[in-house]
N, C-alpha and C. Protein backbone atom coordinates (compact mmCIF):
# COMPACT_ATOMS: atom_id res chain seq x y z
N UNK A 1 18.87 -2.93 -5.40
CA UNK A 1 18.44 -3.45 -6.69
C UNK A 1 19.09 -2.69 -7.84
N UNK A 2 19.57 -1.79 -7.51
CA UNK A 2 20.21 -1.02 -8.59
C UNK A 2 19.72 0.53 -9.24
N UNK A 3 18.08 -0.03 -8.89
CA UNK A 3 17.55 1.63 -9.61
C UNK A 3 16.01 1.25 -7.89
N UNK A 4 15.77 2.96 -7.59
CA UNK A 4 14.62 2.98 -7.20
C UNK A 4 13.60 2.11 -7.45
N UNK A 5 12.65 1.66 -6.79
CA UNK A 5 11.58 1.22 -7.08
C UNK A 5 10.34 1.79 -7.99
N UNK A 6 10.64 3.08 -7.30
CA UNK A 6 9.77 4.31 -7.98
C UNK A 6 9.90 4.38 -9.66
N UNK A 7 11.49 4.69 -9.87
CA UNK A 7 11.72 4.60 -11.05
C UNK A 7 11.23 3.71 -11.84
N UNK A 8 11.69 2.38 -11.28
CA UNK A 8 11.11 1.01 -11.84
C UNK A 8 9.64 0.99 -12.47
N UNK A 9 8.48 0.98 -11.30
CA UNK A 9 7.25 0.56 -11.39
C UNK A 9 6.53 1.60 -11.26
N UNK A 10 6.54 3.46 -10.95
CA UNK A 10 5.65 4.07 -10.63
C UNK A 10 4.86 4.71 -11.41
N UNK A 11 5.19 4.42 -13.05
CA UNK A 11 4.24 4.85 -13.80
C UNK A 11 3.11 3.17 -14.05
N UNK A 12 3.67 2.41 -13.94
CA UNK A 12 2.74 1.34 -14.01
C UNK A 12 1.70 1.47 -13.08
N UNK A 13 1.96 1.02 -12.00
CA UNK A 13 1.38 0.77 -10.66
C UNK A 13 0.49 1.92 -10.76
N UNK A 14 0.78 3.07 -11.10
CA UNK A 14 0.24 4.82 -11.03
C UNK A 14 -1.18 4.45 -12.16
N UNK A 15 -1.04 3.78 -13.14
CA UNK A 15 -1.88 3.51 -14.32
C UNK A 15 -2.95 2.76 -13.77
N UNK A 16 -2.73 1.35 -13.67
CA UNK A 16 -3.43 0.66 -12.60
C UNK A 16 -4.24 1.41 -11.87
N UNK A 17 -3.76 1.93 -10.76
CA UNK A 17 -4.93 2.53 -10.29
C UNK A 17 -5.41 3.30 -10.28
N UNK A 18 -5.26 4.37 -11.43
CA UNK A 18 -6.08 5.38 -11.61
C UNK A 18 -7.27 4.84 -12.60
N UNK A 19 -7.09 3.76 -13.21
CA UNK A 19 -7.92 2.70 -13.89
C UNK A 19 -9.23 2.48 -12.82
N UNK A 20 -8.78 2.10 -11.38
CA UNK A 20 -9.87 1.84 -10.34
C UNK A 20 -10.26 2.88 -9.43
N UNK A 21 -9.75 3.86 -9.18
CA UNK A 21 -9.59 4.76 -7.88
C UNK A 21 -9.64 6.34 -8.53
N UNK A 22 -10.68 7.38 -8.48
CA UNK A 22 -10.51 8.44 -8.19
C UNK A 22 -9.66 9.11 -8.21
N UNK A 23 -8.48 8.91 -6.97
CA UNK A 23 -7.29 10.05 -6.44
C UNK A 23 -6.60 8.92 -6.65
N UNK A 24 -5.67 9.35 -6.98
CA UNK A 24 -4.07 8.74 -6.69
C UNK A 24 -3.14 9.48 -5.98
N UNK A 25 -2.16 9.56 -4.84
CA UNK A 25 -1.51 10.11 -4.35
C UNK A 25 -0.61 8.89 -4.45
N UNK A 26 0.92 9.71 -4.03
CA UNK A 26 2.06 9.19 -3.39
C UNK A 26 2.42 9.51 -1.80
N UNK A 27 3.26 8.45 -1.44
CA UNK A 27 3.77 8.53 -0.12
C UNK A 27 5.03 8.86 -0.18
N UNK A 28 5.82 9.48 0.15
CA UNK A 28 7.78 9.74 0.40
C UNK A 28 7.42 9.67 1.67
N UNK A 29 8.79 9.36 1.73
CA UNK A 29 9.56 9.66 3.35
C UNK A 29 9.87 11.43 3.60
N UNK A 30 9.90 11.47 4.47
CA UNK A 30 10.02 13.12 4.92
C UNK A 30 11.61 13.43 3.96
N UNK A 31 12.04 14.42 3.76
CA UNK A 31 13.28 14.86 2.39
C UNK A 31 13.35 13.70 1.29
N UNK A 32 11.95 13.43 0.69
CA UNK A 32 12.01 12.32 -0.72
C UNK A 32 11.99 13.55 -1.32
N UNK A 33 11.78 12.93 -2.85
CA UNK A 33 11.71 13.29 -4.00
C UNK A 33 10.16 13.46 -4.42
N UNK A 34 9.78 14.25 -4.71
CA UNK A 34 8.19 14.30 -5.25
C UNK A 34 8.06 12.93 -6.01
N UNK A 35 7.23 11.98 -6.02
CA UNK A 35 6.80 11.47 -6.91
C UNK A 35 6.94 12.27 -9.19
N UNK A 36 6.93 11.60 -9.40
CA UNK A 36 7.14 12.01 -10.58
C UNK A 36 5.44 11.95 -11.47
N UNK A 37 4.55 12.67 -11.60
CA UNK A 37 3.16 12.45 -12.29
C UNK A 37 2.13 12.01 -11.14
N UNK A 38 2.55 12.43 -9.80
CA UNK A 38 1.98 11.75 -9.09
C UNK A 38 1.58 12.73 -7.84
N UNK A 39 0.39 13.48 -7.30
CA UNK A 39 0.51 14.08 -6.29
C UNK A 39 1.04 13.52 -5.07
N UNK A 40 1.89 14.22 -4.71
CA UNK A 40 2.54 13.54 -3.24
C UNK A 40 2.93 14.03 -1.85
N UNK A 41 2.35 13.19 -0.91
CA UNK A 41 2.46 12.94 0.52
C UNK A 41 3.71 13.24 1.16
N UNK A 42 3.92 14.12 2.10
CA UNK A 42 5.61 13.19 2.65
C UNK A 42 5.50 12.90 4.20
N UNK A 43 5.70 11.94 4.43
CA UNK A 43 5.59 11.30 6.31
C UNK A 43 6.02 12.32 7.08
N UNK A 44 6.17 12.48 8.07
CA UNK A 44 6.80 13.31 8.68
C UNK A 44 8.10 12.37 9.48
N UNK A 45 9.30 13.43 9.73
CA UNK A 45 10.22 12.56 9.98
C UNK A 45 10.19 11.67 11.38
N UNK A 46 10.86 11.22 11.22
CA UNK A 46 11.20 9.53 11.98
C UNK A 46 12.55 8.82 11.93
N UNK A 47 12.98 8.08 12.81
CA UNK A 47 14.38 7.30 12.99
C UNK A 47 14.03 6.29 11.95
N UNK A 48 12.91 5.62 12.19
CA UNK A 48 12.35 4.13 11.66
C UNK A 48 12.38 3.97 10.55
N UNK A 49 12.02 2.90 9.65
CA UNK A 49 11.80 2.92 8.33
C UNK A 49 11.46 1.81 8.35
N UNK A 50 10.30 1.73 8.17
CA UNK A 50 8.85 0.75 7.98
C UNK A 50 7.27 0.98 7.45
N UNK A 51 6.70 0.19 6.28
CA UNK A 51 5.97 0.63 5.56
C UNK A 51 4.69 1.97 6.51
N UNK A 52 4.44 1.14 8.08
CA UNK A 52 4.00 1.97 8.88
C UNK A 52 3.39 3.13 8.46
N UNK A 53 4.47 4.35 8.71
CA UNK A 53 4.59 5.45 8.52
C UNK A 53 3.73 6.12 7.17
N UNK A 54 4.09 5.61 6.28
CA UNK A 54 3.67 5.62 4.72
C UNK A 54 2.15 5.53 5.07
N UNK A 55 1.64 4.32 5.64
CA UNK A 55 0.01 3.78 6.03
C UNK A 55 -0.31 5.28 6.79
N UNK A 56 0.21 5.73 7.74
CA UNK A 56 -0.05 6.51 9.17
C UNK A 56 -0.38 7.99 8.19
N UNK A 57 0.36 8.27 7.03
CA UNK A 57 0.21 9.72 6.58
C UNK A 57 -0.72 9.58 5.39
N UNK A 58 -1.06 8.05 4.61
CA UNK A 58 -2.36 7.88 3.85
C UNK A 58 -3.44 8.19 4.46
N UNK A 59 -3.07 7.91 5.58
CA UNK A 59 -4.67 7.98 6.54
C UNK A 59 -5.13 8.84 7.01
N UNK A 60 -4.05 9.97 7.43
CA UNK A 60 -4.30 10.69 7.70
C UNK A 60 -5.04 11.70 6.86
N UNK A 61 -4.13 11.80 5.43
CA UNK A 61 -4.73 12.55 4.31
C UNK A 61 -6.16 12.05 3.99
N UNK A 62 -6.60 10.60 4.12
CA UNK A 62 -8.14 10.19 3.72
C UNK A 62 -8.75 10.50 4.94
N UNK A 63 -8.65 10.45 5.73
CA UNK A 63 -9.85 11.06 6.29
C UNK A 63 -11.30 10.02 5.99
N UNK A 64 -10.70 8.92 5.92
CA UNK A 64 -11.83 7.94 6.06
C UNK A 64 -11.11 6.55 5.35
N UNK A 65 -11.89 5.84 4.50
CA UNK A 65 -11.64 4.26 4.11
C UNK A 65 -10.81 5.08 2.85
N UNK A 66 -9.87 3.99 2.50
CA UNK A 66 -9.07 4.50 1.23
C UNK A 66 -7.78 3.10 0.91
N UNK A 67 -7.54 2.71 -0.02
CA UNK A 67 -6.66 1.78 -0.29
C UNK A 67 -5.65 1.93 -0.52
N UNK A 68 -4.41 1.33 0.10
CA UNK A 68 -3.24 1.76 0.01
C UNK A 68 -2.47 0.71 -0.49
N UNK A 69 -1.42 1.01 -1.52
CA UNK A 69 -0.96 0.34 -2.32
C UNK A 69 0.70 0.38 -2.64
N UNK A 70 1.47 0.05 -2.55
CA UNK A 70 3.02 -0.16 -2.69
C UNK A 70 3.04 -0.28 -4.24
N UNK A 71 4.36 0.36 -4.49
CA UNK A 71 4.87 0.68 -5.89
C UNK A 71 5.70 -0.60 -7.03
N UNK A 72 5.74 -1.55 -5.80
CA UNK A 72 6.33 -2.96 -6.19
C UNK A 72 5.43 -4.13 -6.66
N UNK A 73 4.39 -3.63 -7.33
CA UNK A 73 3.87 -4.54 -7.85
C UNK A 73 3.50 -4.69 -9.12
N UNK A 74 4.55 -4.92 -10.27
CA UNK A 74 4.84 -5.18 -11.61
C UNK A 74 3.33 -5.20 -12.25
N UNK A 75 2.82 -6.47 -12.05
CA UNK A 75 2.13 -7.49 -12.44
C UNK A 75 0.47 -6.74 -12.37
N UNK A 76 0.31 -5.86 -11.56
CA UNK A 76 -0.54 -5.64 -11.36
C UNK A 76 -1.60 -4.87 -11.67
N UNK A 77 -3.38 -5.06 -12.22
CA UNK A 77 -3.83 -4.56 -13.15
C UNK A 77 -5.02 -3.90 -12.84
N UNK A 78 -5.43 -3.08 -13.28
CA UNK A 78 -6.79 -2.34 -13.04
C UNK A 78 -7.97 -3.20 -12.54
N UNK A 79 -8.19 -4.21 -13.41
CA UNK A 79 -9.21 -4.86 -13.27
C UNK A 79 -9.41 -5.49 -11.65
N UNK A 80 -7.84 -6.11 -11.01
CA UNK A 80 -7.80 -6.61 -9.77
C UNK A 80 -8.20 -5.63 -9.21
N UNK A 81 -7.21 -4.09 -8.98
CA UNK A 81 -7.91 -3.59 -7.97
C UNK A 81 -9.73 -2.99 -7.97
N UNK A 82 -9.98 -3.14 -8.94
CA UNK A 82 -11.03 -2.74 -9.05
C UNK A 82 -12.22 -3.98 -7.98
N UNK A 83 -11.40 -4.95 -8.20
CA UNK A 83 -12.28 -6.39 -7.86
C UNK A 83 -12.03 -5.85 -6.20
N UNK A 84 -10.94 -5.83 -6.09
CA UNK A 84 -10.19 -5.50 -4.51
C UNK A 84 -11.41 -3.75 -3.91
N UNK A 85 -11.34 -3.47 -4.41
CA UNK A 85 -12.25 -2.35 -4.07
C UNK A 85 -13.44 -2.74 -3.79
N UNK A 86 -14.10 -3.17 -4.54
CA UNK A 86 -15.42 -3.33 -4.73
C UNK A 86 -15.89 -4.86 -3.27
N UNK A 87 -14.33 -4.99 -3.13
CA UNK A 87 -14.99 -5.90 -1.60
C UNK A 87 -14.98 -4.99 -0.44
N UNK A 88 -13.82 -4.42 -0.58
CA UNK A 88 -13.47 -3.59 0.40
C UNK A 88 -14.86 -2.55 0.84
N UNK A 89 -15.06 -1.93 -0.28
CA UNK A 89 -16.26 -1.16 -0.06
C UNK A 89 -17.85 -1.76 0.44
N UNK A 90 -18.09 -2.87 0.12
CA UNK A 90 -19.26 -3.81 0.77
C UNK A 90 -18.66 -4.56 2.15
N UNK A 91 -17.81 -4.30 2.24
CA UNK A 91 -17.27 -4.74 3.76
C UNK A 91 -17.12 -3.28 4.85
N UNK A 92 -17.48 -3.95 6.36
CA UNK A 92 -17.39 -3.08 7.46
C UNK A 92 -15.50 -3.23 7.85
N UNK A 93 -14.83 -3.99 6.73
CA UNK A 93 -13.63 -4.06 7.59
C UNK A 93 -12.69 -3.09 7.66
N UNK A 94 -12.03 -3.09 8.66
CA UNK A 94 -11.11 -1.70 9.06
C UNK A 94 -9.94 -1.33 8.64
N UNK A 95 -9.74 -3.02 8.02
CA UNK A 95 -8.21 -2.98 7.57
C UNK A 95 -8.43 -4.68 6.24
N UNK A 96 -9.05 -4.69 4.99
CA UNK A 96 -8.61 -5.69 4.42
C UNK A 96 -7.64 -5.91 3.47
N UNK A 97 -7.05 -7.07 3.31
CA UNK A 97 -6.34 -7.22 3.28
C UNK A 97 -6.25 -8.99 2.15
N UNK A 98 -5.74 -8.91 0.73
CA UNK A 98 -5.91 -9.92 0.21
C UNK A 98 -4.56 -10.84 0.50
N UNK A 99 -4.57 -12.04 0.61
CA UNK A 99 -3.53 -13.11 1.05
C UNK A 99 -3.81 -13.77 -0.43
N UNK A 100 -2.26 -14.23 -0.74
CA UNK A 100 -1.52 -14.49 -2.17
C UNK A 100 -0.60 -15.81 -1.65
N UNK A 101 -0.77 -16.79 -2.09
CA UNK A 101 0.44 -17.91 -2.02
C UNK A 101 0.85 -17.92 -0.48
N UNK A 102 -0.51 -18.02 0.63
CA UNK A 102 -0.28 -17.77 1.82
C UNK A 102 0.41 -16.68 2.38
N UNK A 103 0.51 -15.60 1.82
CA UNK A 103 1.58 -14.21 2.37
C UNK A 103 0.20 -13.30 1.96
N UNK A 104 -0.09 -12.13 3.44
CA UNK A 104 -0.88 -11.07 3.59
C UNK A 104 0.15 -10.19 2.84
N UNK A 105 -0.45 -9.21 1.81
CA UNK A 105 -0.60 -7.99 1.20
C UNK A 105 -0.57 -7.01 2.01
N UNK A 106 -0.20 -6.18 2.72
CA UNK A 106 -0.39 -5.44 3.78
C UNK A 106 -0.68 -3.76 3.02
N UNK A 107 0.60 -4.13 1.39
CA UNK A 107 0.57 -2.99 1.31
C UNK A 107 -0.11 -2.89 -0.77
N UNK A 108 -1.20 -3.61 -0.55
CA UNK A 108 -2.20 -3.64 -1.47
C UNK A 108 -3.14 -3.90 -0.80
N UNK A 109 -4.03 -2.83 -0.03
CA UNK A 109 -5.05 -2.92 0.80
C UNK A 109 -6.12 -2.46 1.35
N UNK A 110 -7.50 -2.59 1.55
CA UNK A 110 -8.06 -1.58 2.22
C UNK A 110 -8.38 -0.59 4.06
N UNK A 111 -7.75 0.20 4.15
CA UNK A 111 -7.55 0.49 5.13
C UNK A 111 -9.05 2.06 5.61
N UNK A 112 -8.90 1.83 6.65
CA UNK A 112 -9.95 2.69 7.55
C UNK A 112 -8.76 3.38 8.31
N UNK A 113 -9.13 4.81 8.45
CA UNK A 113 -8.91 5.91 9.32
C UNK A 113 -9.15 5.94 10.75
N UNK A 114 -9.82 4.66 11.09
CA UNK A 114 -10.50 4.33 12.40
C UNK A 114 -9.59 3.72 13.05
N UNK A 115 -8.20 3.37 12.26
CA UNK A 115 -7.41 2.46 12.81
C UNK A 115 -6.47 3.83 13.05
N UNK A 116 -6.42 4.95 12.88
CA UNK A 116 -5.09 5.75 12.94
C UNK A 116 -4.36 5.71 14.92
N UNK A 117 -5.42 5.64 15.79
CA UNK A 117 -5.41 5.89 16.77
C UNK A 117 -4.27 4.05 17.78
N UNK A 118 -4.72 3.16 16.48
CA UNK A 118 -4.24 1.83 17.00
C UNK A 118 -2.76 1.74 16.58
N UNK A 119 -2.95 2.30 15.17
CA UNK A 119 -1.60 2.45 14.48
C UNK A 119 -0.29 3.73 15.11
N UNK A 120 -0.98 4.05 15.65
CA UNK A 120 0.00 5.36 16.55
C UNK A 120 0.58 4.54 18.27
N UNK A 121 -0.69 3.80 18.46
CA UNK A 121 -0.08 3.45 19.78
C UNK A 121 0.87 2.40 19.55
N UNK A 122 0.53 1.58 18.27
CA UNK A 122 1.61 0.30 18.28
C UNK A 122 3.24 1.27 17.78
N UNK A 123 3.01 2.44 16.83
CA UNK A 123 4.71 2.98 16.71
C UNK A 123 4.53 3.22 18.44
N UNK A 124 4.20 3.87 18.73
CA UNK A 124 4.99 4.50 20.40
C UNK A 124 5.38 2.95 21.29
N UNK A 125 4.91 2.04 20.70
CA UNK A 125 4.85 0.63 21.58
C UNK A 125 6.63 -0.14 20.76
N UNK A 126 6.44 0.60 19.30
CA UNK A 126 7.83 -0.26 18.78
C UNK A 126 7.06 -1.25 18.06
N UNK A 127 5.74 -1.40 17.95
CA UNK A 127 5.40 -2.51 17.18
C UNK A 127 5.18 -1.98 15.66
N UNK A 128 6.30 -2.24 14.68
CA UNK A 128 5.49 -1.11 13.45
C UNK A 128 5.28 -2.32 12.16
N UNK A 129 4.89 -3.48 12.54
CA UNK A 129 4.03 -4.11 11.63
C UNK A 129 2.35 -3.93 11.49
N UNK A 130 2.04 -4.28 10.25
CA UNK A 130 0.45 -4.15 9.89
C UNK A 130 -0.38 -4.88 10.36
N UNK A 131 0.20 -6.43 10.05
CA UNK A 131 -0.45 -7.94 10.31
C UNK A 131 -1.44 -7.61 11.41
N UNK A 132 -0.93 -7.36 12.39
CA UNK A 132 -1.83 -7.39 13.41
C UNK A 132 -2.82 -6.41 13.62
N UNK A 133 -3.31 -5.51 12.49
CA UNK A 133 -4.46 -4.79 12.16
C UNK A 133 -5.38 -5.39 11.48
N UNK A 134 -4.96 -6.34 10.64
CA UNK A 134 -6.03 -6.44 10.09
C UNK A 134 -7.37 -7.34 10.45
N UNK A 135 -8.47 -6.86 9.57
CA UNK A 135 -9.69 -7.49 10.50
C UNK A 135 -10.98 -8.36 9.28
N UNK A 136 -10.17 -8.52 8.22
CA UNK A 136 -10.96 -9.07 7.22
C UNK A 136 -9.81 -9.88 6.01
N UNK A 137 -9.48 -10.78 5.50
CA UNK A 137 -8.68 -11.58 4.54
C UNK A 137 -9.16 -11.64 3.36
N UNK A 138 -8.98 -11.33 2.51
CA UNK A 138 -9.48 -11.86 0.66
C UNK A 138 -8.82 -12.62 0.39
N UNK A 139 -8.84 -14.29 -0.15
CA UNK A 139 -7.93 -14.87 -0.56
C UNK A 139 -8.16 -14.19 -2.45
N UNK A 140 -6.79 -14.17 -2.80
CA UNK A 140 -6.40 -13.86 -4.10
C UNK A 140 -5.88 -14.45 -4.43
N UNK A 141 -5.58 -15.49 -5.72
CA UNK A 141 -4.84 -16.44 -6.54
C UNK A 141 -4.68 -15.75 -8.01
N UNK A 142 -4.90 -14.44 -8.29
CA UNK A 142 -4.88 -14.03 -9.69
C UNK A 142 -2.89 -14.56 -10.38
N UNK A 143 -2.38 -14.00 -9.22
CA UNK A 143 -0.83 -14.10 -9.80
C UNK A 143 -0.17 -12.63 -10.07
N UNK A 144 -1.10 -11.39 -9.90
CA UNK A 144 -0.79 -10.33 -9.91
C UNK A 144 0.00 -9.63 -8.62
N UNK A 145 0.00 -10.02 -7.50
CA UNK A 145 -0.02 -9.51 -6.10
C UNK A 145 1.90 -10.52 -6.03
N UNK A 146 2.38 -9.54 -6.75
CA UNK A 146 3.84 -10.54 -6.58
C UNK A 146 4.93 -9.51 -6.16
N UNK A 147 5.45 -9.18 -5.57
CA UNK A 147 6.39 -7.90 -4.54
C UNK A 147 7.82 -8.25 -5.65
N UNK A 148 8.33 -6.70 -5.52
CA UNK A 148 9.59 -6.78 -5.98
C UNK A 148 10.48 -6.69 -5.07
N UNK A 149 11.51 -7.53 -4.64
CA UNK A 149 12.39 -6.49 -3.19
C UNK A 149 13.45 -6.93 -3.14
N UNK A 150 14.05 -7.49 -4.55
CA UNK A 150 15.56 -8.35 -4.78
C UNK A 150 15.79 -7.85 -6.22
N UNK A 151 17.15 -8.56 -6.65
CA UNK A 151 17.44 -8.13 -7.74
C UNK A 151 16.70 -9.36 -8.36
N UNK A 152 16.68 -10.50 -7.22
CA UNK A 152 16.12 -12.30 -8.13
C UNK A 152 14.67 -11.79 -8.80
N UNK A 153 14.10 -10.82 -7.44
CA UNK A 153 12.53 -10.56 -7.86
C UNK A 153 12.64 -9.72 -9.06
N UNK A 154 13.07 -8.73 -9.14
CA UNK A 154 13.30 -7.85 -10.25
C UNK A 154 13.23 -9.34 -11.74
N UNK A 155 14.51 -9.91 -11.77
CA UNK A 155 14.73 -10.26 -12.79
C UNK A 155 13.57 -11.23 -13.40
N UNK A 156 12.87 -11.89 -12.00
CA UNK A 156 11.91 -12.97 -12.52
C UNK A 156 10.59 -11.89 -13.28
N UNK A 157 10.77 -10.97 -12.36
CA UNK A 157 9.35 -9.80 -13.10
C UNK A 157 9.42 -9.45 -14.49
């Protein structure tokens, strides 16, 4: 795309949810860059590169239910996640997850620590998608939940 994502969106996205959420942390990959205003995580290393990993070392650091959120989402505002929380938290689910224009959110979501043990066997298995964790759906139509991951997406944002 031309510039980081981070660069792009991580003081936004960072605003947002400190609007709804307590802690804010970041995720890097094992030799990233600190987040910039942002306490930060780093995975431990790996061949792979899949959001996975990022999920596997949130979880680890929560130590229970906690929402995890990707840096590519322009559009997106306090008030949603706040709405997104506030299900998550009256729900027993382990992994929810709001669906947008028929496409699961995987990585605007609420996740459980209960899953770390499922999420470890599917990397050792090679399976390092989310989809198949999750155990609860929010449909969302706000228009906020819109991914950046092109230069087309960039420009329409």
């Amino acid at each position: 795309m031309g510039q980081s994502k981070v660069a792009l969106f991580l003081d936004r996205v960072a605003a947002a949810a400190r609007g709804a959420f307590e802690d804010v942390y970041a995720v890097q990959r094992a030799g990233g860059e600190k987040a910039p205003g942002v306490e930060t995580l780093f995975e431990e290393p790996h061949a792979d590169r899949a959001p996975v990993f990022g999920v596997m070392r949130a979880l680890q650091h929560a130590q229970g239910r906690c929402f995890i959120l990707a840096v590519d989402y322009p559009y997106l505002s306090s008030a949603l996640l706040c709405r997104l929380r506030g299900r998550f938290e009256a729900s027993d689910a382990l992994l929810m997850a709001p669906r947008t224009q028929g496409k699961l959110q995987m990585l605007c979501a609420g996740y459980d620590s209960a899953l770390l043990p499922r999420i470890e066997e599917r990397i050792v298995q090679g399976r390092l998608d989310l989809r198949g964790l999750v155990t609860e759906v929010i449909e969302e139509e706000s228009g906020e939940l819109v991914n950046v991951n092109t230069p087309e997406d960039l420009h329409d944002a």
